[in-house]
N, C-alpha and C. Protein backbone atom coordinates (compact mmCIF):
# COMPACT_ATOMS: atom_id res chain seq x y z
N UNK A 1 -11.53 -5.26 -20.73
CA UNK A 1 -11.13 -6.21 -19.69
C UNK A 1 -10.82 -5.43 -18.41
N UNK A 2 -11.23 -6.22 -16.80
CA UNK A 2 -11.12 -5.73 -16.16
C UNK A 2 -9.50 -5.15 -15.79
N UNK A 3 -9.23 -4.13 -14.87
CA UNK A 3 -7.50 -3.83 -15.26
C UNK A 3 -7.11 -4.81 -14.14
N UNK A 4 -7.84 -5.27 -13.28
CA UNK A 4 -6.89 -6.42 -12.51
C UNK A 4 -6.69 -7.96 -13.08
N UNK A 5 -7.76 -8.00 -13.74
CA UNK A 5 -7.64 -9.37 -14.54
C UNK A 5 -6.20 -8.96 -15.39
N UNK A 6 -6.45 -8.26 -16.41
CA UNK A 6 -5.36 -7.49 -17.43
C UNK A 6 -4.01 -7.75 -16.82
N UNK A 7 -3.57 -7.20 -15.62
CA UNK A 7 -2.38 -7.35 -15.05
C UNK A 7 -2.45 -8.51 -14.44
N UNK A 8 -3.11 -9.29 -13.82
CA UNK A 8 -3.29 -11.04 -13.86
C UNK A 8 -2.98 -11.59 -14.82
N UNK A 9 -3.25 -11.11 -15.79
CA UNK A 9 -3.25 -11.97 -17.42
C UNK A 9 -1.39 -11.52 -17.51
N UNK A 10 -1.00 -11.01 -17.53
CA UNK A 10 0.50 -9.89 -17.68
C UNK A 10 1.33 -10.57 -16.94
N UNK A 11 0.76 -10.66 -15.55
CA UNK A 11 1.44 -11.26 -14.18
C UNK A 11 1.85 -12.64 -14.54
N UNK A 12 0.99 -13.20 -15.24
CA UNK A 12 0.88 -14.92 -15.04
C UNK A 12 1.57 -15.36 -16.39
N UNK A 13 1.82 -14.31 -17.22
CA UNK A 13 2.76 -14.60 -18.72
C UNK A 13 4.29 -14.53 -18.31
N UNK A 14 4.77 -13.54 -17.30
CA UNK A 14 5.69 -13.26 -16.66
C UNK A 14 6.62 -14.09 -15.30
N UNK A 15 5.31 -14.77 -15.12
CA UNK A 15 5.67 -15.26 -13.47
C UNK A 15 5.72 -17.15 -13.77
N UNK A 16 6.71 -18.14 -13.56
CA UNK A 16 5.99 -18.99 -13.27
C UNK A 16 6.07 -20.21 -12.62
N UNK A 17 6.51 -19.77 -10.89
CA UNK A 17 6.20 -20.59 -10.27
C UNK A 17 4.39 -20.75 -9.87
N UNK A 18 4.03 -21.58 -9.50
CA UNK A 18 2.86 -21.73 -9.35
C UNK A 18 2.14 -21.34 -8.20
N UNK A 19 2.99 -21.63 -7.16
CA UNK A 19 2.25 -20.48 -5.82
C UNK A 19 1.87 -19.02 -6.39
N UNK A 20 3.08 -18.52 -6.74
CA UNK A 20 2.83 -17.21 -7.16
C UNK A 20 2.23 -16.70 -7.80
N UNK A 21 1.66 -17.56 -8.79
CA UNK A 21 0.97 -17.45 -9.97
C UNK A 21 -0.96 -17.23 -9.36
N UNK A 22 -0.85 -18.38 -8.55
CA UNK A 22 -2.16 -18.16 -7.56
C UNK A 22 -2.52 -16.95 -6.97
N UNK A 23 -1.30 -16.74 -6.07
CA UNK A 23 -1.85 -15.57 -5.03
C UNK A 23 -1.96 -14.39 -5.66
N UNK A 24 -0.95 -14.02 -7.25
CA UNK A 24 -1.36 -12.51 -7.94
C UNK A 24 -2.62 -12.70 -8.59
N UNK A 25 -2.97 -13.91 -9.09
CA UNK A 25 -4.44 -14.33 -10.24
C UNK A 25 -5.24 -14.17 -9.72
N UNK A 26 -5.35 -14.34 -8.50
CA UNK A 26 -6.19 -14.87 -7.63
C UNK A 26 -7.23 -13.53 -7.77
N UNK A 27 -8.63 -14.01 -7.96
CA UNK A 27 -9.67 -12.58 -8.59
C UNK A 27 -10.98 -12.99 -7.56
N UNK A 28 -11.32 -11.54 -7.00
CA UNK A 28 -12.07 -11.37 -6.18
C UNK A 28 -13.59 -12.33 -6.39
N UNK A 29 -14.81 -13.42 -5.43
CA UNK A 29 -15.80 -14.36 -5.84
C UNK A 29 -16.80 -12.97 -6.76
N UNK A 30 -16.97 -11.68 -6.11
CA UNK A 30 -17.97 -10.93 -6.81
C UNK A 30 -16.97 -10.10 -7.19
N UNK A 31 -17.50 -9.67 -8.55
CA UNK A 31 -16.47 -8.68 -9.51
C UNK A 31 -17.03 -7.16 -8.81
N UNK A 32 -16.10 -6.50 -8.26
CA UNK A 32 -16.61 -4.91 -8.43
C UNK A 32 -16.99 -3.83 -9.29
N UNK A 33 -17.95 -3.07 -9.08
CA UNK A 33 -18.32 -2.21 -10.45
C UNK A 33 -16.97 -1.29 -10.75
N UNK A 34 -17.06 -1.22 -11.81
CA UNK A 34 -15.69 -0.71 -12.63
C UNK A 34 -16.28 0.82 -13.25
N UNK A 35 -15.58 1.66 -13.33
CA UNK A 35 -16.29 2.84 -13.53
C UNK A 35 -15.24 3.50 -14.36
N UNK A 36 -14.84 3.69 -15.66
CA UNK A 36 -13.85 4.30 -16.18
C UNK A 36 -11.88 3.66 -15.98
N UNK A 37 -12.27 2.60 -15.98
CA UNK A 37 -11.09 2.11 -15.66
C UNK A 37 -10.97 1.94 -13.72
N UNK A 38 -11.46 2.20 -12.88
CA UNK A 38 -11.16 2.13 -11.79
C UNK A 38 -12.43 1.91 -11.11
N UNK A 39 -12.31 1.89 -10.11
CA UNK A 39 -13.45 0.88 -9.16
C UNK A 39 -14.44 2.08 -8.99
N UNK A 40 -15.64 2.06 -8.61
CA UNK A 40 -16.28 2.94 -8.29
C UNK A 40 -16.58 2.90 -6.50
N UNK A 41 -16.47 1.78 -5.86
CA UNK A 41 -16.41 1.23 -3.87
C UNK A 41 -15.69 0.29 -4.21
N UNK A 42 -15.18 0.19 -2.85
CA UNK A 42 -13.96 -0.61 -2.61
C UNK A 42 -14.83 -1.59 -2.32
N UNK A 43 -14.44 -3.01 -2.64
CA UNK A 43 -15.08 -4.71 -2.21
C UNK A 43 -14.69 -4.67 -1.04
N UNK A 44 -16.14 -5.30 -0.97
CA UNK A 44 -16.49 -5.87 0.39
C UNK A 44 -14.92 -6.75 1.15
N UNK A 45 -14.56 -6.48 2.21
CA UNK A 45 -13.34 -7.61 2.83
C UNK A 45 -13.93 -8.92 2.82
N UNK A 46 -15.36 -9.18 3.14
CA UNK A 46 -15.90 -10.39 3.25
C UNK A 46 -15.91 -10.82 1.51
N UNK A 47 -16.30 -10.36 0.58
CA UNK A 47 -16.30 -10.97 -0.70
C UNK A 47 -14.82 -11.33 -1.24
N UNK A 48 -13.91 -11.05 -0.77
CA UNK A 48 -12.35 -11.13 -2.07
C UNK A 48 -11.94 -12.40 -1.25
N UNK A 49 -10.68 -13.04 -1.97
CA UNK A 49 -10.49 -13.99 -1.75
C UNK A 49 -9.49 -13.84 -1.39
N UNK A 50 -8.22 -12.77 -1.51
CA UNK A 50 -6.90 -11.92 -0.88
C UNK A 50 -7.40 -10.82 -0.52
N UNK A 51 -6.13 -10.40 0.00
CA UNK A 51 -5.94 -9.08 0.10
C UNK A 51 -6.34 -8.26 -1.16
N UNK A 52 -6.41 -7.11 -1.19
CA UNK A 52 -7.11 -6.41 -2.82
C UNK A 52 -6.19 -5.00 -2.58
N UNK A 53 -5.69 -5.08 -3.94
CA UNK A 53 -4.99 -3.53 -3.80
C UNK A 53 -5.18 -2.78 -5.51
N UNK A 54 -6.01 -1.86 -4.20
CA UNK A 54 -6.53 -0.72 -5.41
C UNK A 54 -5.37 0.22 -6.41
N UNK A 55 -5.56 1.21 -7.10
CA UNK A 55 -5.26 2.25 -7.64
C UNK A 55 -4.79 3.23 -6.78
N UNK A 56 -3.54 3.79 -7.26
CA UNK A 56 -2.92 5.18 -6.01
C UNK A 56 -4.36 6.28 -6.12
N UNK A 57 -4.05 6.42 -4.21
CA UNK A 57 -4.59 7.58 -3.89
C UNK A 57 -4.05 9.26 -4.01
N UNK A 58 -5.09 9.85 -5.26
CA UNK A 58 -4.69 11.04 -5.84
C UNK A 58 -3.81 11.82 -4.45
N UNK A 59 -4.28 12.05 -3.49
CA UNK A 59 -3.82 12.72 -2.36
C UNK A 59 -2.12 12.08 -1.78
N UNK A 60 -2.75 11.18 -1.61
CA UNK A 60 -0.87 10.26 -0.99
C UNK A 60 -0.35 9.55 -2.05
N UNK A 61 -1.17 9.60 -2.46
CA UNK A 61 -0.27 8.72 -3.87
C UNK A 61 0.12 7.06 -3.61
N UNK A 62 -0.81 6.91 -2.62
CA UNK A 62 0.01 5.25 -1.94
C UNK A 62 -1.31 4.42 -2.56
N UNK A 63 -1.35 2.93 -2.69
CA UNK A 63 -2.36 2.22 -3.05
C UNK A 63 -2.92 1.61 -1.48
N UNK A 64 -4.49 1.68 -1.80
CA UNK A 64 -5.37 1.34 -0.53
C UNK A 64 -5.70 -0.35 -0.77
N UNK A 65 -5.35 -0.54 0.46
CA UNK A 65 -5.34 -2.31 0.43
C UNK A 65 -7.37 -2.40 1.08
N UNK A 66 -7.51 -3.37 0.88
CA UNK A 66 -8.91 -3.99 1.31
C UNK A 66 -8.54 -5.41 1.38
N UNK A 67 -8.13 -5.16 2.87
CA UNK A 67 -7.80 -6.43 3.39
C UNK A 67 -8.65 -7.67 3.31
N UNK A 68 -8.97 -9.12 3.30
CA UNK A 68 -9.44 -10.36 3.32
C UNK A 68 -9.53 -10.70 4.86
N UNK A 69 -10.83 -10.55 4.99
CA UNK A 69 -11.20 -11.54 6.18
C UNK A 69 -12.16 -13.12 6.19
N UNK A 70 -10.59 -14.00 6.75
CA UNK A 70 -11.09 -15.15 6.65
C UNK A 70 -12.22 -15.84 7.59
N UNK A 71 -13.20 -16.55 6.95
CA UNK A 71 -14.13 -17.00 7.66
C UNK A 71 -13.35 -17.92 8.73
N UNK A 72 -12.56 -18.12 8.95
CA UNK A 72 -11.87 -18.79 10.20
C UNK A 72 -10.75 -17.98 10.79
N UNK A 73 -10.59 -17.09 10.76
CA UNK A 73 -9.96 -15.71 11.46
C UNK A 73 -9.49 -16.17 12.81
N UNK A 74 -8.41 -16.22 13.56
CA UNK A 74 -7.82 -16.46 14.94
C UNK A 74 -8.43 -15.18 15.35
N UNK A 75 -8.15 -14.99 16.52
CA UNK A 75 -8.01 -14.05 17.10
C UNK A 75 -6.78 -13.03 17.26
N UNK A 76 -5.90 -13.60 16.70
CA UNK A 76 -3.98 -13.19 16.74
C UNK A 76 -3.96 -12.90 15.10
N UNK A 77 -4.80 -13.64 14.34
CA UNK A 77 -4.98 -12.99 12.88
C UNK A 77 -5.69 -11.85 12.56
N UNK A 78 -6.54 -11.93 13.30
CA UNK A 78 -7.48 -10.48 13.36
C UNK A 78 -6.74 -9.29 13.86
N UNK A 79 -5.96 -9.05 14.71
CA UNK A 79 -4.83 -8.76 15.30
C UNK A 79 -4.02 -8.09 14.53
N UNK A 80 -3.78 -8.74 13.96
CA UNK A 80 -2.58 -8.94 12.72
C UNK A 80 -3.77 -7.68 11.81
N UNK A 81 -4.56 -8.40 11.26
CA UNK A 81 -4.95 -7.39 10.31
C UNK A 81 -5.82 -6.04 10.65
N UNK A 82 -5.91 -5.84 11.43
CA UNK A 82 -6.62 -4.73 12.36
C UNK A 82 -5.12 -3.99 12.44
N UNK A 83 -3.82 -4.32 12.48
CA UNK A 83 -2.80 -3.34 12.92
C UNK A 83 -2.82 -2.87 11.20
N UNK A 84 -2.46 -4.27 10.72
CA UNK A 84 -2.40 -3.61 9.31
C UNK A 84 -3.35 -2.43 8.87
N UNK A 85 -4.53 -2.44 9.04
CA UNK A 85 -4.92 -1.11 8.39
C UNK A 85 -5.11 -0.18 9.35
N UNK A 86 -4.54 -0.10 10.89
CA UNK A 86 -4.00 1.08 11.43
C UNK A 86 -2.95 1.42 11.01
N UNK A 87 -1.74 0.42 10.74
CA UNK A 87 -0.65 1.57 10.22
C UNK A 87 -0.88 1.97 8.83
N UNK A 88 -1.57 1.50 8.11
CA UNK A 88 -1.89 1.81 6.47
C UNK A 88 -2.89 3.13 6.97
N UNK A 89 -3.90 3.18 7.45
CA UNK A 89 -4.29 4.39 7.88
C UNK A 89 -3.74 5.80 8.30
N UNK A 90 -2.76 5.36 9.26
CA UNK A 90 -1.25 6.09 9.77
C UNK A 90 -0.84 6.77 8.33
N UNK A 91 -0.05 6.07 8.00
CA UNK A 91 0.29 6.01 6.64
C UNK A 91 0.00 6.70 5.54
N UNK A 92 -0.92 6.51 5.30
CA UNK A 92 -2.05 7.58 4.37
C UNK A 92 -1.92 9.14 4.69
N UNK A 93 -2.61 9.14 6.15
CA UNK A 93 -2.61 10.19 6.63
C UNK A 93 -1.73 11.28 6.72
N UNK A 94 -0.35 10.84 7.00
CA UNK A 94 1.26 11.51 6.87
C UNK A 94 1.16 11.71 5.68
N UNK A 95 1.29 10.93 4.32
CA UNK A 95 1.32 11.60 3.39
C UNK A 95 0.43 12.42 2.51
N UNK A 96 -0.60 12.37 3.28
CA UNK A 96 -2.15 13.13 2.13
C UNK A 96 -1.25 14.40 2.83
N UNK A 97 -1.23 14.50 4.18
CA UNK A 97 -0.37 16.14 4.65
C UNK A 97 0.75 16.57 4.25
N UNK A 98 1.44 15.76 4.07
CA UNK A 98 3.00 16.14 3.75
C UNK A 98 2.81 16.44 2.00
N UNK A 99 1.81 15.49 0.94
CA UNK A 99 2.32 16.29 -0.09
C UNK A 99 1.19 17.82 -0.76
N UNK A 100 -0.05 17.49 0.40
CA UNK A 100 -0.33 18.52 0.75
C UNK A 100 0.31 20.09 0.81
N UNK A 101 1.46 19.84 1.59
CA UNK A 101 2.18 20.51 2.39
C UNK A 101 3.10 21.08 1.14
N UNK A 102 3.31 20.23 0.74
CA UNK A 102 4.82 20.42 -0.29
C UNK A 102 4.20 21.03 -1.83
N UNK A 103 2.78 20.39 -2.19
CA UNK A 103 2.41 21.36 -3.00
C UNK A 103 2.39 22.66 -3.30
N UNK A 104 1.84 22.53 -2.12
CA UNK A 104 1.66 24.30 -1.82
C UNK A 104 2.66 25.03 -1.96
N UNK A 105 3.81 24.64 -0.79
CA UNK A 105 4.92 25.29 -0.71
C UNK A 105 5.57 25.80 -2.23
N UNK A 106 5.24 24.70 -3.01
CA UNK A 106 6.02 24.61 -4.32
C UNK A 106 5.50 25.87 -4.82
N UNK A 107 4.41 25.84 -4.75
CA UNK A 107 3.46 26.36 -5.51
C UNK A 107 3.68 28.28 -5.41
N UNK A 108 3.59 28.31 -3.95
CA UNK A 108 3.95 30.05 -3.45
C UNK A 108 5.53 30.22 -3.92
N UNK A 109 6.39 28.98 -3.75
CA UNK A 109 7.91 29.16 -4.70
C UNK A 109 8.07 29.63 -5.93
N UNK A 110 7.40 28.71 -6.72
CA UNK A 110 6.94 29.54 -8.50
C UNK A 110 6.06 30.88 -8.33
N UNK A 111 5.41 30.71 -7.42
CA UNK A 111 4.86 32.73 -7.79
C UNK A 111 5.97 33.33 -6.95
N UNK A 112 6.63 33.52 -5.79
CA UNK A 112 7.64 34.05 -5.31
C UNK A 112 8.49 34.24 -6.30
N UNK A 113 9.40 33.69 -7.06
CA UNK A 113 10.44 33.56 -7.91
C UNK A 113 10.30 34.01 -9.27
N UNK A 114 8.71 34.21 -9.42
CA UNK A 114 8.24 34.44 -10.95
C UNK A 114 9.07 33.20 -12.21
N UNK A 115 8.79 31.92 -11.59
CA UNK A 115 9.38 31.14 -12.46
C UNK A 115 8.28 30.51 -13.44
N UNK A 116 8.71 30.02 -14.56
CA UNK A 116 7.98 29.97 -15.54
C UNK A 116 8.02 28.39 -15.87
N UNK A 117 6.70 27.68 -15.56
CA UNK A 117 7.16 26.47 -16.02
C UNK A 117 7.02 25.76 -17.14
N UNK A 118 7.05 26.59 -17.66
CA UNK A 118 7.04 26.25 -19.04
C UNK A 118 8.60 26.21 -20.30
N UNK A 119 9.48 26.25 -19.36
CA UNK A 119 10.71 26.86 -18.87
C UNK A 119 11.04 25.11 -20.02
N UNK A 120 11.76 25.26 -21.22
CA UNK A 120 12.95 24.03 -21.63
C UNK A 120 13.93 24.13 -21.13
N UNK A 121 14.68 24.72 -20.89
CA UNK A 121 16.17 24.46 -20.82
C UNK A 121 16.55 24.19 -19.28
N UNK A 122 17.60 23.89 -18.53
CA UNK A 122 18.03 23.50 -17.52
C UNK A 122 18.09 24.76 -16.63
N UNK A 123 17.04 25.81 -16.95
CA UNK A 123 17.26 26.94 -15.70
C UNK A 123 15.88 26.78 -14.65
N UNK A 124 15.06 25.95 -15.30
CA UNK A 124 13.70 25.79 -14.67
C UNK A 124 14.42 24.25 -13.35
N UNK A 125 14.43 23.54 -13.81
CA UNK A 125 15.63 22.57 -12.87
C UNK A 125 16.36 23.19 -12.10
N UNK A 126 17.40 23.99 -12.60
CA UNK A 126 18.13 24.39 -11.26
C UNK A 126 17.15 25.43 -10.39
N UNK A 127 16.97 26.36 -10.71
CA UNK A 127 15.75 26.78 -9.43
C UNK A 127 14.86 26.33 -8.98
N UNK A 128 14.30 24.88 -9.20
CA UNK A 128 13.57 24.12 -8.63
C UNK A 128 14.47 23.45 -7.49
N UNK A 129 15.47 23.04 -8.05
CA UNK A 129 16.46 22.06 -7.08
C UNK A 129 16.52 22.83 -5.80
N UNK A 130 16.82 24.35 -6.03
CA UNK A 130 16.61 25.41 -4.83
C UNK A 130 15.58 24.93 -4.18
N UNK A 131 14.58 25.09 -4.35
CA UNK A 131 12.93 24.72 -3.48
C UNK A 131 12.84 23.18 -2.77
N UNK A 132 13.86 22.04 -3.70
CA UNK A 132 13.81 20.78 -3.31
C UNK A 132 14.47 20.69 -1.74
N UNK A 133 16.01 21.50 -2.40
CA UNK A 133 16.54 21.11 -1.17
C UNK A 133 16.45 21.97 -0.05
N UNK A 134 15.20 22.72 -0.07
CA UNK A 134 15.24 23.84 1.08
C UNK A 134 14.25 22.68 1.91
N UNK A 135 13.06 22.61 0.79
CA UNK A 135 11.96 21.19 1.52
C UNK A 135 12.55 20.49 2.34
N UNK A 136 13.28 19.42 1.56
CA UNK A 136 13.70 18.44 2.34
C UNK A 136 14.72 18.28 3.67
N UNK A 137 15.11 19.71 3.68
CA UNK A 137 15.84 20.52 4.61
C UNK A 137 14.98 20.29 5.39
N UNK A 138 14.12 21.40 5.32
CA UNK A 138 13.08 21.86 6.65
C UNK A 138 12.61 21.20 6.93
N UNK A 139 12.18 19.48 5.99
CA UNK A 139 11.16 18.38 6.87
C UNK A 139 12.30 17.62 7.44
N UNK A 140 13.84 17.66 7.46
CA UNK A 140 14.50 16.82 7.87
C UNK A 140 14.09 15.57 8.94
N UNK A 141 13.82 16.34 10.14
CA UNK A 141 13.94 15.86 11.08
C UNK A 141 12.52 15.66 11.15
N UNK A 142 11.02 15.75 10.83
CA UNK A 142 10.30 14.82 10.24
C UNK A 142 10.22 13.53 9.70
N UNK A 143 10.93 13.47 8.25
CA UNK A 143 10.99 12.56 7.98
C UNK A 143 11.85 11.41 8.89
N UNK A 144 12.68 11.90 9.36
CA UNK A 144 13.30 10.95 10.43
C UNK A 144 12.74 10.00 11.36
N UNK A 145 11.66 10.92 11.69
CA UNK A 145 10.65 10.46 12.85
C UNK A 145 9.52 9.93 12.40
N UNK A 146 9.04 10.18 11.64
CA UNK A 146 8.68 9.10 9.77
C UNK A 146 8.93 7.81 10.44
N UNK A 147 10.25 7.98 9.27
CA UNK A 147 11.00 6.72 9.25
C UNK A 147 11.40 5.64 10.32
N UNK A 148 11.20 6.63 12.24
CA UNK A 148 11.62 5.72 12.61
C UNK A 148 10.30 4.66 13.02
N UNK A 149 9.50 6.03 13.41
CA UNK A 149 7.78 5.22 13.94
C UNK A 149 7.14 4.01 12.59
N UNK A 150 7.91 4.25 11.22
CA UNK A 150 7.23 3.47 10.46
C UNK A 150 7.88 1.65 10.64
N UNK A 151 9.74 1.94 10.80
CA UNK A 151 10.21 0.80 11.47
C UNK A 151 9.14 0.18 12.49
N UNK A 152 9.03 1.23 13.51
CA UNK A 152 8.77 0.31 14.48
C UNK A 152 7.18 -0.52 14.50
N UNK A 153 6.70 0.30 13.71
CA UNK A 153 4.74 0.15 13.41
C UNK A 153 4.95 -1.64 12.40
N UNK A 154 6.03 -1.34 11.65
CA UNK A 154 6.32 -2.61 10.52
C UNK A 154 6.88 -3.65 11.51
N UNK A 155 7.97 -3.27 12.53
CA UNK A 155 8.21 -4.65 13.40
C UNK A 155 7.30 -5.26 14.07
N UNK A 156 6.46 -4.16 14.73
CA UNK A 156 5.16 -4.62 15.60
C UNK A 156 4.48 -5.76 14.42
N UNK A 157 3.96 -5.16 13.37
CA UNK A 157 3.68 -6.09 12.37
C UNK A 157 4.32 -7.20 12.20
N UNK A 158 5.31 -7.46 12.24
CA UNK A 158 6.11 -8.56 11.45
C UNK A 158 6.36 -9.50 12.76
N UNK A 159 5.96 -9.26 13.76
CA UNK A 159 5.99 -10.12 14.97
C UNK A 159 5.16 -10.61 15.40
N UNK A 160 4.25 -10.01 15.01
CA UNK A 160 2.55 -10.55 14.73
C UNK A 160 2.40 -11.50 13.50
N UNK A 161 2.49 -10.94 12.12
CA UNK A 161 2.65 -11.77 11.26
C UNK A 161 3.74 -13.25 11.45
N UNK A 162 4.47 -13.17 12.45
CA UNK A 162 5.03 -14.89 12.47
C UNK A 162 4.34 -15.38 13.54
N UNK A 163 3.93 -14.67 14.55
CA UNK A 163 2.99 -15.38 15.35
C UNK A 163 1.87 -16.15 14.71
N UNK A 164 1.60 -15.44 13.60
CA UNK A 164 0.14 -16.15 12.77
C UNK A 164 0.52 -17.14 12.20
N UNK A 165 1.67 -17.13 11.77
CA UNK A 165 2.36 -18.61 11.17
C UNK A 165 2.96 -19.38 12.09
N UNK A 166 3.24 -18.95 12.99
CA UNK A 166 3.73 -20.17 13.90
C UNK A 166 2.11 -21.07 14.19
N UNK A 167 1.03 -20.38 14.76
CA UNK A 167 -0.23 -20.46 14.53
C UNK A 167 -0.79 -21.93 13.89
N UNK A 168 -0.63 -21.19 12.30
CA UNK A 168 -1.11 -21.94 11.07
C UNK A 168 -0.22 -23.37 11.31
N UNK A 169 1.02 -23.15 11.50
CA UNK A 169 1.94 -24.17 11.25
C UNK A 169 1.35 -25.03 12.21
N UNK A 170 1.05 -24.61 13.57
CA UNK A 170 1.04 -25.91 14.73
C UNK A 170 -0.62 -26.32 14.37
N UNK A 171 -1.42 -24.93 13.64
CA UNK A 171 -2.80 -26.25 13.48
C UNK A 171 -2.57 -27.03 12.60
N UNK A 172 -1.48 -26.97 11.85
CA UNK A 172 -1.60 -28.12 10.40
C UNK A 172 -1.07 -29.31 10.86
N UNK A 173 0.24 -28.85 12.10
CA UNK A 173 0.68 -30.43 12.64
C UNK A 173 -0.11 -30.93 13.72
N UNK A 174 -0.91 -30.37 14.57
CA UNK A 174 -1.53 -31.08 14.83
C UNK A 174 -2.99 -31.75 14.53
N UNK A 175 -3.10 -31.00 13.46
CA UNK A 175 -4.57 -31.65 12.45
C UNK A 175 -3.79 -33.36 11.74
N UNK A 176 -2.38 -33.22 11.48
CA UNK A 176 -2.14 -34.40 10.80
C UNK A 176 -1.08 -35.17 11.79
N UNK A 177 -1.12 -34.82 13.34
CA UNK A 177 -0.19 -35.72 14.15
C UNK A 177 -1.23 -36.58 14.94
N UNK A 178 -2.85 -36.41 14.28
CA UNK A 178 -3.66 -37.42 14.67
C UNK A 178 -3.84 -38.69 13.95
N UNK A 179 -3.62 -38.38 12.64
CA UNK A 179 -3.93 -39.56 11.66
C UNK A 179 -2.58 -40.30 11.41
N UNK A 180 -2.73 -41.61 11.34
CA UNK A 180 -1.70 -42.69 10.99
C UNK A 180 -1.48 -42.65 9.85
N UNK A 181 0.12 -42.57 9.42
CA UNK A 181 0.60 -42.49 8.54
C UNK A 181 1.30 -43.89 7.79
């Protein structure tokens, strides 16, 4: 079985209001080729019927969305999803480098130190913790600046995203403030 159906099937034993139940079930009109458990190309945006979120990326470790473009798309929705996969792009990018970055580092730490990881007992931990908190030291003020550009990339988003619903909302009332009730 496909693994998104699988966790659809999981999702929908677990979940059950009925909106919700839709938008996780909800399975792409053409099935993608499946190759060992995982996709072999990402679906088409024009074929899925949501948003689609893949398997973590070995490098960032984050899951790659393949956004849904609706055949009736605003122009303020397009908007909307064009930022979305600039900051998901953003996104990616910071971390394919950073654990890039931190591999490595780790990595010249265990040959520096001649540590052994093969190490049971709690001495392989504490000289690791050394290497953790030197890392997270030295990216301090990185991650800060991270954290703040990612705020602000997510508000930009989220001000857009109610614009699209304010949007949706006024075509639905005025699609039904024509007809007599």
């Amino acid at each position: 079985m496909h693994k998104c159906l699988t966790l659809a099937v999981f999702v929908r034993k677990q979940i059950s209001s009925p909106l919700i139940k839709h938008y996780v079930t909800a399975a792409p009109r053409k099935r993608p080729k499946v190759v060992q458990g995982a996709l072999a190309e990402r679906p088409d945006p024009h074929e899925v019927k949501c948003d689609y979120i893949g398997p973590p990326d070995k490098f960032s470790n984050l899951r790659p969305y393949v956004r849904h473009i609706d055949k009736n798309e605003t122009e303020l929705a397009k908007r909307l999803r064009l930022k979305q996969i600039e900051v998901e792009a953003w996104n990616v990018d910071f971390w394919t480098r950073h654990n890039k970055r931190f591999y490595d580092e780790k990595a010249d730490f265990i040959r520096l130190h001649k540590i052994n990881v093969n190490e049971t007992d709690d001495s392989y931990a504490d000289r690791m913790s050394v290497f953790y908190k030197s890392f997270l030291d030295k990216n301090r003020r990185l991650h800060l600046m991270y954290n703040i550009s990612w705020y602000l990339k997510n508000f930009d988003m989220l001000v857009l995203a109610f614009m699209v619903s304010c949007q949706k909302l006024f075509a639905i009332v005025k699609r039904y403030s024509g007809k007599k009730v």
